[in-house]
Every structure is written in structure tokens, then in C-alpha cells.
PDB file of N, CA and C in Angstrom:
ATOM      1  N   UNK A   1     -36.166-128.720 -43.488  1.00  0.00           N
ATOM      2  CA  UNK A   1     -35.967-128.638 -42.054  1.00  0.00           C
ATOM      3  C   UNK A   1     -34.901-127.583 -41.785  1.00  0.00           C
ATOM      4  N   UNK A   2     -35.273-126.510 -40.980  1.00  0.00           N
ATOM      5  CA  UNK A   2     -34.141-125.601 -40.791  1.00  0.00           C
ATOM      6  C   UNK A   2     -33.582-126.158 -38.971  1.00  0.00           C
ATOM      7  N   UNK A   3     -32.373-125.157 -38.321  1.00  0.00           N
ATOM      8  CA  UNK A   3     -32.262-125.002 -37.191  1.00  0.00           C
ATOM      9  C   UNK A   3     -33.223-125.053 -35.786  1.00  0.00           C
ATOM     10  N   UNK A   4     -33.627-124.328 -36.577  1.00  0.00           N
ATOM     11  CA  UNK A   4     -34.817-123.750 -35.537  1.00  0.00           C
ATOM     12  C   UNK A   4     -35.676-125.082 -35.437  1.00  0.00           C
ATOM     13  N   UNK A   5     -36.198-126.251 -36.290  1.00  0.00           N
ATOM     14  CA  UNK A   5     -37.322-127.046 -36.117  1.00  0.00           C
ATOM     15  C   UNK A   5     -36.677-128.014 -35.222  1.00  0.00           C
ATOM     16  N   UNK A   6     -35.481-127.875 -34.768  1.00  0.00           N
ATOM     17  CA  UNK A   6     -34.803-129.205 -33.500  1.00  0.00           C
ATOM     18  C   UNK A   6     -35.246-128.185 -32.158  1.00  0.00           C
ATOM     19  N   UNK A   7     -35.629-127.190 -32.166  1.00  0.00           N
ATOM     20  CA  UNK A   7     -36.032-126.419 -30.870  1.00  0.00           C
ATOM     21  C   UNK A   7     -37.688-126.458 -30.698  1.00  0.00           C
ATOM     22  N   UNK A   8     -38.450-127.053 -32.328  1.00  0.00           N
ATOM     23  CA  UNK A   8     -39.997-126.391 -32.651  1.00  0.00           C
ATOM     24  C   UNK A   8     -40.287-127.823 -32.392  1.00  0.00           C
ATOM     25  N   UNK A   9     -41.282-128.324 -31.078  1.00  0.00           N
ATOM     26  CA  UNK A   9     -41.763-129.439 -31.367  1.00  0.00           C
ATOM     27  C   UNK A   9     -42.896-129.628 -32.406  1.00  0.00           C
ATOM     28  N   UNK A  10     -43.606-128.521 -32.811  1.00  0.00           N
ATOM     29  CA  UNK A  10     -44.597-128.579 -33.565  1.00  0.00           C
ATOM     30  C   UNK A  10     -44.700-128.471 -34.692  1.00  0.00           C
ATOM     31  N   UNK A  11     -42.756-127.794 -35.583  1.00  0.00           N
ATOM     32  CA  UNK A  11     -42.721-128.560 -36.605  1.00  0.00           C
ATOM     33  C   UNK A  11     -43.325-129.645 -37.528  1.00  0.00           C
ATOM     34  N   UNK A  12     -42.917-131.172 -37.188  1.00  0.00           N
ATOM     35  CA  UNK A  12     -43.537-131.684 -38.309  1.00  0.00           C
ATOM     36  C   UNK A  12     -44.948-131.956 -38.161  1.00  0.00           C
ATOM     37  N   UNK A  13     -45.936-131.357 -37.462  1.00  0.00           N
ATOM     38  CA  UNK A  13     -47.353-131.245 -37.076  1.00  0.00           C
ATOM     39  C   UNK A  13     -47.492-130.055 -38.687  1.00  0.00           C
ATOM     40  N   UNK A  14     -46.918-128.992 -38.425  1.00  0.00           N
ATOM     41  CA  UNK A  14     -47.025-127.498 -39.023  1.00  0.00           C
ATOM     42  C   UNK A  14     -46.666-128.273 -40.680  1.00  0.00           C
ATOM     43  N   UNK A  15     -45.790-128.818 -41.011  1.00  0.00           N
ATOM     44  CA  UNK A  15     -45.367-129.163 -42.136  1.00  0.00           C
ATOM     45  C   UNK A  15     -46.465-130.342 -42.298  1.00  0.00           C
ATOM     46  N   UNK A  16     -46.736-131.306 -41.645  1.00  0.00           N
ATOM     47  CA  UNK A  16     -47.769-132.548 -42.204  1.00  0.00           C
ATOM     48  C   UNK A  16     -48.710-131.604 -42.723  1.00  0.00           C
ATOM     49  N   UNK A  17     -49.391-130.393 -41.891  1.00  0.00           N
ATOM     50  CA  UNK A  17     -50.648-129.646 -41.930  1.00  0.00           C
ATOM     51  C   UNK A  17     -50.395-128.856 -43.459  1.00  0.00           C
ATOM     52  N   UNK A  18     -49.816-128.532 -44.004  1.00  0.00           N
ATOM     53  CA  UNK A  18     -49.617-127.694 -44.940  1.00  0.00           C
ATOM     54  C   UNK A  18     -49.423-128.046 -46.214  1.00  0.00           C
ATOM     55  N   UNK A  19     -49.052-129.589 -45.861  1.00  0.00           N
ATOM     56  CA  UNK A  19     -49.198-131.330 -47.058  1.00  0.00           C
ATOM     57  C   UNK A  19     -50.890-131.195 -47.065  1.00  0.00           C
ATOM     58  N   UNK A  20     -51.022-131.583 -45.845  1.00  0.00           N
ATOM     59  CA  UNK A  20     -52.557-132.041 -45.761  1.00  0.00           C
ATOM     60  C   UNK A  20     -53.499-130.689 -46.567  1.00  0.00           C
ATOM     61  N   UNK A  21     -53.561-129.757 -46.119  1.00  0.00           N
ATOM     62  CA  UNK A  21     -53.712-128.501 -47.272  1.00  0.00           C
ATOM     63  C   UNK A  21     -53.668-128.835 -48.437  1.00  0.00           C
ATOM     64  N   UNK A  22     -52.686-129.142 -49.353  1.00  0.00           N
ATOM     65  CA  UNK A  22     -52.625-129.611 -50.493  1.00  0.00           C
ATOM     66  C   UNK A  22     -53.318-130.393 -51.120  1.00  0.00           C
ATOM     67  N   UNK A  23     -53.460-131.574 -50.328  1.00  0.00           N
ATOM     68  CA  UNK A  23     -54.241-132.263 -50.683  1.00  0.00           C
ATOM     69  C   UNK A  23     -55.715-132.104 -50.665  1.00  0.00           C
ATOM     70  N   UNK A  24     -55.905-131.461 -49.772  1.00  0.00           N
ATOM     71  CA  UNK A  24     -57.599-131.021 -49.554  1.00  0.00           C
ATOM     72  C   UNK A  24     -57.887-130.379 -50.611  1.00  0.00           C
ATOM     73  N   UNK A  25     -56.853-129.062 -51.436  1.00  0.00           N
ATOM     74  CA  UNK A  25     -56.791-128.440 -52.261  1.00  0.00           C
ATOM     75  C   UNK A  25     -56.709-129.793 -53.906  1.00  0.00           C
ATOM     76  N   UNK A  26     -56.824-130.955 -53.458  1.00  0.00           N
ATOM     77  CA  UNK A  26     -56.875-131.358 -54.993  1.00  0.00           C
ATOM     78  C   UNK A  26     -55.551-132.258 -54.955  1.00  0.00           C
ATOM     79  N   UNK A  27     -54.525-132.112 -54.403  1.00  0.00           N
ATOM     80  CA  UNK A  27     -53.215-132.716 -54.757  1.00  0.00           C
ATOM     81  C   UNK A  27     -53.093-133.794 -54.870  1.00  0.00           C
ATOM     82  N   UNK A  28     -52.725-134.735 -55.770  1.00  0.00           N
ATOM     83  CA  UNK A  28     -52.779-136.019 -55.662  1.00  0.00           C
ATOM     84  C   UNK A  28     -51.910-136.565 -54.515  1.00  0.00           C
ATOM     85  N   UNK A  29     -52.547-137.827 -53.554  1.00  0.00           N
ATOM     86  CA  UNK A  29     -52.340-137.989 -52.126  1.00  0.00           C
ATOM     87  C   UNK A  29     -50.588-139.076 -52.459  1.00  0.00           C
ATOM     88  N   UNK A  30     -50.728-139.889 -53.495  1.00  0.00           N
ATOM     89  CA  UNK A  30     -49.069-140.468 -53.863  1.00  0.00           C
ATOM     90  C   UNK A  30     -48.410-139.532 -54.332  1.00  0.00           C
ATOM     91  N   UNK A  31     -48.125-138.287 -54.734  1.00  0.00           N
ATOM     92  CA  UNK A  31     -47.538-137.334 -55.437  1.00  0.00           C
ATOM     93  C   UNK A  31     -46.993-136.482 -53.948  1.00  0.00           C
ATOM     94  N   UNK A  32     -48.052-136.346 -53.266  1.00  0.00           N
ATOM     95  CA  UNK A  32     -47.715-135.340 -52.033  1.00  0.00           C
ATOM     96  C   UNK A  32     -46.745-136.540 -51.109  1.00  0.00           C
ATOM     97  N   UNK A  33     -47.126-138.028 -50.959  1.00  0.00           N
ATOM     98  CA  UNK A  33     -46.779-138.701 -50.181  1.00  0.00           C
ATOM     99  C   UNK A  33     -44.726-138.767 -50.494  1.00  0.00           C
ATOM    100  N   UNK A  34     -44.792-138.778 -52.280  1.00  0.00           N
ATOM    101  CA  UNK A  34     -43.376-138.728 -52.460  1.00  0.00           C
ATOM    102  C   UNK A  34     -42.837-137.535 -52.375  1.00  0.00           C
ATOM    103  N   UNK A  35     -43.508-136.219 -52.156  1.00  0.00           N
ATOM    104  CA  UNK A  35     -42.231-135.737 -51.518  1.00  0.00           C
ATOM    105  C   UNK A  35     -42.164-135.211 -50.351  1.00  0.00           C
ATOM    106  N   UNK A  36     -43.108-135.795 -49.674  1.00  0.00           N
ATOM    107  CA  UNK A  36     -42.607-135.626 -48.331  1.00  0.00           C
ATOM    108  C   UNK A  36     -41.470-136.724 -47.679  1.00  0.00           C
ATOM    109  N   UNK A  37     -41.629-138.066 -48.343  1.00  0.00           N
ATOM    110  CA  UNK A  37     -40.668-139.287 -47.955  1.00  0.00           C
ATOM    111  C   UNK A  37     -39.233-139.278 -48.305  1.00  0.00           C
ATOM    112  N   UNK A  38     -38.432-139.934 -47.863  1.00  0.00           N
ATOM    113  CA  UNK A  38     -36.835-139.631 -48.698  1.00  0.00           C
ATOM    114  C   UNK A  38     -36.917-140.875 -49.566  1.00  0.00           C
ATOM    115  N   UNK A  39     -37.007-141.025 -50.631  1.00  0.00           N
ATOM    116  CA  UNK A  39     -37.013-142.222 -51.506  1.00  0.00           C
ATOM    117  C   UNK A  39     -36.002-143.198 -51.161  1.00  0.00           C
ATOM    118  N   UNK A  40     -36.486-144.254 -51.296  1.00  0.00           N
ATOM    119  CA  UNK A  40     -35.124-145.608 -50.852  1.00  0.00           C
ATOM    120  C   UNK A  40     -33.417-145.231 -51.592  1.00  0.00           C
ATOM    121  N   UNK A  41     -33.585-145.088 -52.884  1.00  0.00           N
ATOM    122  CA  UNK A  41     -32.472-144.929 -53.531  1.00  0.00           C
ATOM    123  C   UNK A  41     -31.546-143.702 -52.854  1.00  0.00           C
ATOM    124  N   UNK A  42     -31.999-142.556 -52.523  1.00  0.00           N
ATOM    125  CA  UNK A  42     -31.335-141.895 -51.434  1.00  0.00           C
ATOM    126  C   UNK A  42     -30.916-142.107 -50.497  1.00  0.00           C
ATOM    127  N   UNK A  43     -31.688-142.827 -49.566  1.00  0.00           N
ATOM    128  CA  UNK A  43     -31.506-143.626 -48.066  1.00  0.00           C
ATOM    129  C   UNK A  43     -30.021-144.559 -48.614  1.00  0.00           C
ATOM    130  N   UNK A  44     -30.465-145.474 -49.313  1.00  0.00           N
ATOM    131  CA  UNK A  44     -28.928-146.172 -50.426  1.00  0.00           C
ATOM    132  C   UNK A  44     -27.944-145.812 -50.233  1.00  0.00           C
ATOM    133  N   UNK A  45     -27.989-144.930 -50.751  1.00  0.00           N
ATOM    134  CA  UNK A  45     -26.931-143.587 -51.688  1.00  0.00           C
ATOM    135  C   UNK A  45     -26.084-143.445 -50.286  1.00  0.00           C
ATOM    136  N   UNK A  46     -27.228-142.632 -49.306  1.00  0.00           N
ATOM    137  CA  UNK A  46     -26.073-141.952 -47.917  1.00  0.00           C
ATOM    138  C   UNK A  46     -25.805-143.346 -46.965  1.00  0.00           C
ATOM    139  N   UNK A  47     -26.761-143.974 -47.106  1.00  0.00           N
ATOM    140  CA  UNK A  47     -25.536-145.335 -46.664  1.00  0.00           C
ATOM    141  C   UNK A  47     -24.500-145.880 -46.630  1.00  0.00           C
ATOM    142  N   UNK A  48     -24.826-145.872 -47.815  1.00  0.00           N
ATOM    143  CA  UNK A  48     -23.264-146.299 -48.742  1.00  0.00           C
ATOM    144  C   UNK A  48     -21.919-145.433 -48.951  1.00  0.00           C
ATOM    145  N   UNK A  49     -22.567-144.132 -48.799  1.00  0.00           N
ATOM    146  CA  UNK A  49     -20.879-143.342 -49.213  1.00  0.00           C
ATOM    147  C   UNK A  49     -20.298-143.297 -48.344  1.00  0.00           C
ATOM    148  N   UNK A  50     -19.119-142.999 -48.492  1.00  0.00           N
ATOM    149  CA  UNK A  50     -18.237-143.149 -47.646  1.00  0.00           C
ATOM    150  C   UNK A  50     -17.615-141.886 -46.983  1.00  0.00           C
ATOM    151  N   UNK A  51     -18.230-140.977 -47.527  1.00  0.00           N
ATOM    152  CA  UNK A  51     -17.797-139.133 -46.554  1.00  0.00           C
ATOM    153  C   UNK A  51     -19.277-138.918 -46.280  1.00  0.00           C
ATOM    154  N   UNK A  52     -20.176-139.689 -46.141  1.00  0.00           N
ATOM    155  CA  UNK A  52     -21.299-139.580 -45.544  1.00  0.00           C
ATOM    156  C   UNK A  52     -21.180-140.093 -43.716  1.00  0.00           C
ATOM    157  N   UNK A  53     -19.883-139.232 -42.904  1.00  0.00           N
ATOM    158  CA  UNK A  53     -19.808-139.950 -41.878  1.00  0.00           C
ATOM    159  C   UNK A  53     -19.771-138.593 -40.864  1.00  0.00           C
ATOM    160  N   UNK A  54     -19.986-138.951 -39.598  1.00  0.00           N
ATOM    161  CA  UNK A  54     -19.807-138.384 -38.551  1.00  0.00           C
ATOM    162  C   UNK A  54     -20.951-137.703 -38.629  1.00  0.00           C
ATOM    163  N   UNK A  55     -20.539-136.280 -38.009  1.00  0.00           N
ATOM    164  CA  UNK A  55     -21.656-135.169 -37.964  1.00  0.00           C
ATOM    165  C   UNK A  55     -22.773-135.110 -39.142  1.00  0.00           C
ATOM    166  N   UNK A  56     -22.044-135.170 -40.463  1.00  0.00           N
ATOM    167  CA  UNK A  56     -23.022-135.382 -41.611  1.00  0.00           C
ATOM    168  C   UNK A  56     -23.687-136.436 -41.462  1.00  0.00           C
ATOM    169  N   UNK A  57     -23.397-137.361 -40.863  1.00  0.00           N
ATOM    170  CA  UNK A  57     -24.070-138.429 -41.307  1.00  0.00           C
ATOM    171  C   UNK A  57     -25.444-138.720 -39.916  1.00  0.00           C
ATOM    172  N   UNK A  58     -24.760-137.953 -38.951  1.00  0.00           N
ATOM    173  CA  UNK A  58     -26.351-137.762 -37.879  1.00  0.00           C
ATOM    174  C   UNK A  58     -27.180-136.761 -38.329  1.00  0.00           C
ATOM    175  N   UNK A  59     -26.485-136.045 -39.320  1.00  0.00           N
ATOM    176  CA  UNK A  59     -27.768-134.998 -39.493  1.00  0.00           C
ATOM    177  C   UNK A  59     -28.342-135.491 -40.518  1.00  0.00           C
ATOM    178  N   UNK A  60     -28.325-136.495 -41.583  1.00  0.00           N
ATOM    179  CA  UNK A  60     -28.724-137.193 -42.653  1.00  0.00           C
ATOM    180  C   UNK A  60     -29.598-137.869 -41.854  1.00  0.00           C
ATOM    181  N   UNK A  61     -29.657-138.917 -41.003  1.00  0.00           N
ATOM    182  CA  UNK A  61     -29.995-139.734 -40.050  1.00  0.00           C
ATOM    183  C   UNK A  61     -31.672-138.707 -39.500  1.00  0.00           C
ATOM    184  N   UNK A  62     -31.377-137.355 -38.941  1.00  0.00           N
ATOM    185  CA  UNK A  62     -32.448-136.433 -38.356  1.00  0.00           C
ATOM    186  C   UNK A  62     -33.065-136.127 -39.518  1.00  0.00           C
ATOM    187  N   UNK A  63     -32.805-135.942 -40.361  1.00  0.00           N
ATOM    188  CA  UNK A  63     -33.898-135.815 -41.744  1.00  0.00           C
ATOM    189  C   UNK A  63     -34.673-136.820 -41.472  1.00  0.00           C
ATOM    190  N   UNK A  64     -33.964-137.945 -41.962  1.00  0.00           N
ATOM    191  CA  UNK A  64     -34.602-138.843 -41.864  1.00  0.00           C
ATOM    192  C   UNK A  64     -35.756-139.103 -41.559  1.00  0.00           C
ATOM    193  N   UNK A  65     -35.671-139.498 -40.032  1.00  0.00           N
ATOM    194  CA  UNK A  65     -36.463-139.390 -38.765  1.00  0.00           C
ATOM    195  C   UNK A  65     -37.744-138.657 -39.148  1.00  0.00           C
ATOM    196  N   UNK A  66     -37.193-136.976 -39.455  1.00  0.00           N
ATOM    197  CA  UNK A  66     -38.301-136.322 -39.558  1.00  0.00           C
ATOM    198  C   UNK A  66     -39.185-136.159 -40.518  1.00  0.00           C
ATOM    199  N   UNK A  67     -38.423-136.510 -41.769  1.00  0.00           N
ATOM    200  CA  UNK A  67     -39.372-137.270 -42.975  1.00  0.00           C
ATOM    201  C   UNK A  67     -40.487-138.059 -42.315  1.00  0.00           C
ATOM    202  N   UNK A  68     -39.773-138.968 -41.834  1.00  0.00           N
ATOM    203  CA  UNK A  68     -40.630-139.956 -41.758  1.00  0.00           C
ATOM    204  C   UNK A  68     -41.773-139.881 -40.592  1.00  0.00           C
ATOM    205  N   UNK A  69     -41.470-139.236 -39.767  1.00  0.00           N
ATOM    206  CA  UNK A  69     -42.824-138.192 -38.862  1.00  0.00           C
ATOM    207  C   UNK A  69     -43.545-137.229 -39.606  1.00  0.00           C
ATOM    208  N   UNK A  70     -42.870-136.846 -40.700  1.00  0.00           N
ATOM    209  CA  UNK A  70     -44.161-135.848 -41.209  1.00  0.00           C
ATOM    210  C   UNK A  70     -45.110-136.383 -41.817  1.00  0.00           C
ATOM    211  N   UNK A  71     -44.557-137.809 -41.982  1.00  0.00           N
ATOM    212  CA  UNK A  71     -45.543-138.866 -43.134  1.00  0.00           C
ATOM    213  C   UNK A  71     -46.345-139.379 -42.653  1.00  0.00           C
ATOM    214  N   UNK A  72     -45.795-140.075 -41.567  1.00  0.00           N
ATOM    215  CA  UNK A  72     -46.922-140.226 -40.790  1.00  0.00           C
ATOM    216  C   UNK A  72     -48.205-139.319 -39.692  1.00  0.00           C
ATOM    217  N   UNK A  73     -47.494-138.179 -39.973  1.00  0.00           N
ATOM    218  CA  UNK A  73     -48.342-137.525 -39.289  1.00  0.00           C
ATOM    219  C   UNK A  73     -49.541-136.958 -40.548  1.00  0.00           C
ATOM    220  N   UNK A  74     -48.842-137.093 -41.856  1.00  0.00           N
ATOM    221  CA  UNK A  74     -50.105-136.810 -42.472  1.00  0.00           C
ATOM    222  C   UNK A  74     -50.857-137.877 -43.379  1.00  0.00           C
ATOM    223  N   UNK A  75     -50.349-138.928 -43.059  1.00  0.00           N
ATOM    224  CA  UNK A  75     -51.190-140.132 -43.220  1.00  0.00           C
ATOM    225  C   UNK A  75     -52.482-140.479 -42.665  1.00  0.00           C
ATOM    226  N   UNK A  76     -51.922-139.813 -41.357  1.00  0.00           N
ATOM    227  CA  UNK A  76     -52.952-140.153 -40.025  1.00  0.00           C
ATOM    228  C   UNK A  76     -54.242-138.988 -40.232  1.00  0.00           C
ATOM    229  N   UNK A  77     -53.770-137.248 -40.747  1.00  0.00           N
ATOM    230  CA  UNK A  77     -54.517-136.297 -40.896  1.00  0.00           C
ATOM    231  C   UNK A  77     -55.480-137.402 -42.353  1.00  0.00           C
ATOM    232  N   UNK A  78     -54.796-137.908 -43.231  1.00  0.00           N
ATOM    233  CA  UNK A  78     -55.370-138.505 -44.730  1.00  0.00           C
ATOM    234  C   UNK A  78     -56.552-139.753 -44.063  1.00  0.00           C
ATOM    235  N   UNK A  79     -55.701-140.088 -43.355  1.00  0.00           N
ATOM    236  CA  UNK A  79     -56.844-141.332 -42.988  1.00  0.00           C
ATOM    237  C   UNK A  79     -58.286-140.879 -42.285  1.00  0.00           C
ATOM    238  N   UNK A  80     -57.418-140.137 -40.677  1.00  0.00           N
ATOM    239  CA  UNK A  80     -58.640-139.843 -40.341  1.00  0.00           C
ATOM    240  C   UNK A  80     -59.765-138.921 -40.993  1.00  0.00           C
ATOM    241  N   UNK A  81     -59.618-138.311 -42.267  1.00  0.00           N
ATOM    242  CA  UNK A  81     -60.234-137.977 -43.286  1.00  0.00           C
ATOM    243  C   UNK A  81     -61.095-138.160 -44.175  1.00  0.00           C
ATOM    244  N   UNK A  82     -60.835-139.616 -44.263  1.00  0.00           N
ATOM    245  CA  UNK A  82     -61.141-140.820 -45.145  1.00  0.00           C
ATOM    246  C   UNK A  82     -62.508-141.245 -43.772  1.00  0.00           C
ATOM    247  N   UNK A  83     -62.019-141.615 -42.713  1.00  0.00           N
ATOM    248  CA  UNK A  83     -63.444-141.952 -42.067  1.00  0.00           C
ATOM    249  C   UNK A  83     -64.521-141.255 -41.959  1.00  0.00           C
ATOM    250  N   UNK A  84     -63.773-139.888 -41.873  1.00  0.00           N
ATOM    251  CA  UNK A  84     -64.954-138.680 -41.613  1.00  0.00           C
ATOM    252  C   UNK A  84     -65.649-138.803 -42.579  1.00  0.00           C
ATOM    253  N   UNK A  85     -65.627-138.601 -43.864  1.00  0.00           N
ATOM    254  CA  UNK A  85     -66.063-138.985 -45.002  1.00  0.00           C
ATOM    255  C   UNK A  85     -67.080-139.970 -44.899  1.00  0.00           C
ATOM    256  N   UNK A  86     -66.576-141.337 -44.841  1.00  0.00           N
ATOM    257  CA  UNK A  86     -67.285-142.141 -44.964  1.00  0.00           C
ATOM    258  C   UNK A  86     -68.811-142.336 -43.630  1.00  0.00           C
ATOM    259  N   UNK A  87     -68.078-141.551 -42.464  1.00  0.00           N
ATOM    260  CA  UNK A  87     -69.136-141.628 -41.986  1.00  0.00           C
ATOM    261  C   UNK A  87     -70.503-140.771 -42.186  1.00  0.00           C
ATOM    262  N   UNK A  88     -70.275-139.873 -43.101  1.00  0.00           N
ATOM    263  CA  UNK A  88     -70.990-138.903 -43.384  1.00  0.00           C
ATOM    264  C   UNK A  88     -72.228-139.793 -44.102  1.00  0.00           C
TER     265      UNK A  88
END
């Protein structure tokens, strides 16, 4: 996530889309899923420390967030994928 993607609403659309690419390309769909997610033990980690505060710690917080919108946004590209498929 740079600067610029708190101004880009279409960011994590552009980033889910470019996962979803990958995968179309072959990528295994749990392999792509972990790294788009922040793993629990991280989430942990900046919880817990203790100079993980203030300003750092809202911008830890906006990762976050946006992790977790890109995941779901390409869950949703994976799924609705999966129907197309099947309806075929």
C-alpha cells in the first residue's frame, strides 16, 4: 500500500484484480489467499508491542483494514468464478 492508495478508491479492486490474475494463471488459491492476508501472529505481534502506538499504530490498523478488503474482494472475484464455472 503506498500514499497515494488512501486518495485511490480503486486500489484494493486493482490489487484483488491482479491476485485474481494469478490465480487464473494457475496460482494456488490458499498460497495467493496468504499473502494477501496479514497472518494472526503479526496482528499478535503489533498488538502487543509496546512502541507500536500512536500514529504507527493507525497506520498498522489501515493495512490492516485494507488487507482485509483486498481479500475479500478477491474471494468474491474466486467465488463468483466458481459459479460461472459450474454453471457452464
Amino acid at each position: 500500500m503506498t500514499p497515494r492508495d488512501d486518495f485511490d478508491p480503486l486500489a484494493p479492486q486493482r490489487e484483488a484484480a491482479f491476485f485474481y490474475g494469478l490465480f487464473l494463471r494457475g496460482h494456488p488459491l490458499d498460497s495467493l489467499r496468504q499473502d494477501i492476508d496479514v497472518p494472526r501472529p503479526v496482528v499478535t505481534r503489533w498488538a502487543n508491542a509496546r512502541d507500536y502506538q500512536g500514529v504507527f499504530r493507525s497506520d498498522l490498523d489501515r493495512i490492516y483494514e485494507y488487507r482485509k478488503r483486498v481479500l475479500a474482494i478477491f474471494d468474491g472475484l474466486v467465488s463468483s468464478d466458481n459459479v460461472s464455472l459450474s454453471l457452464q
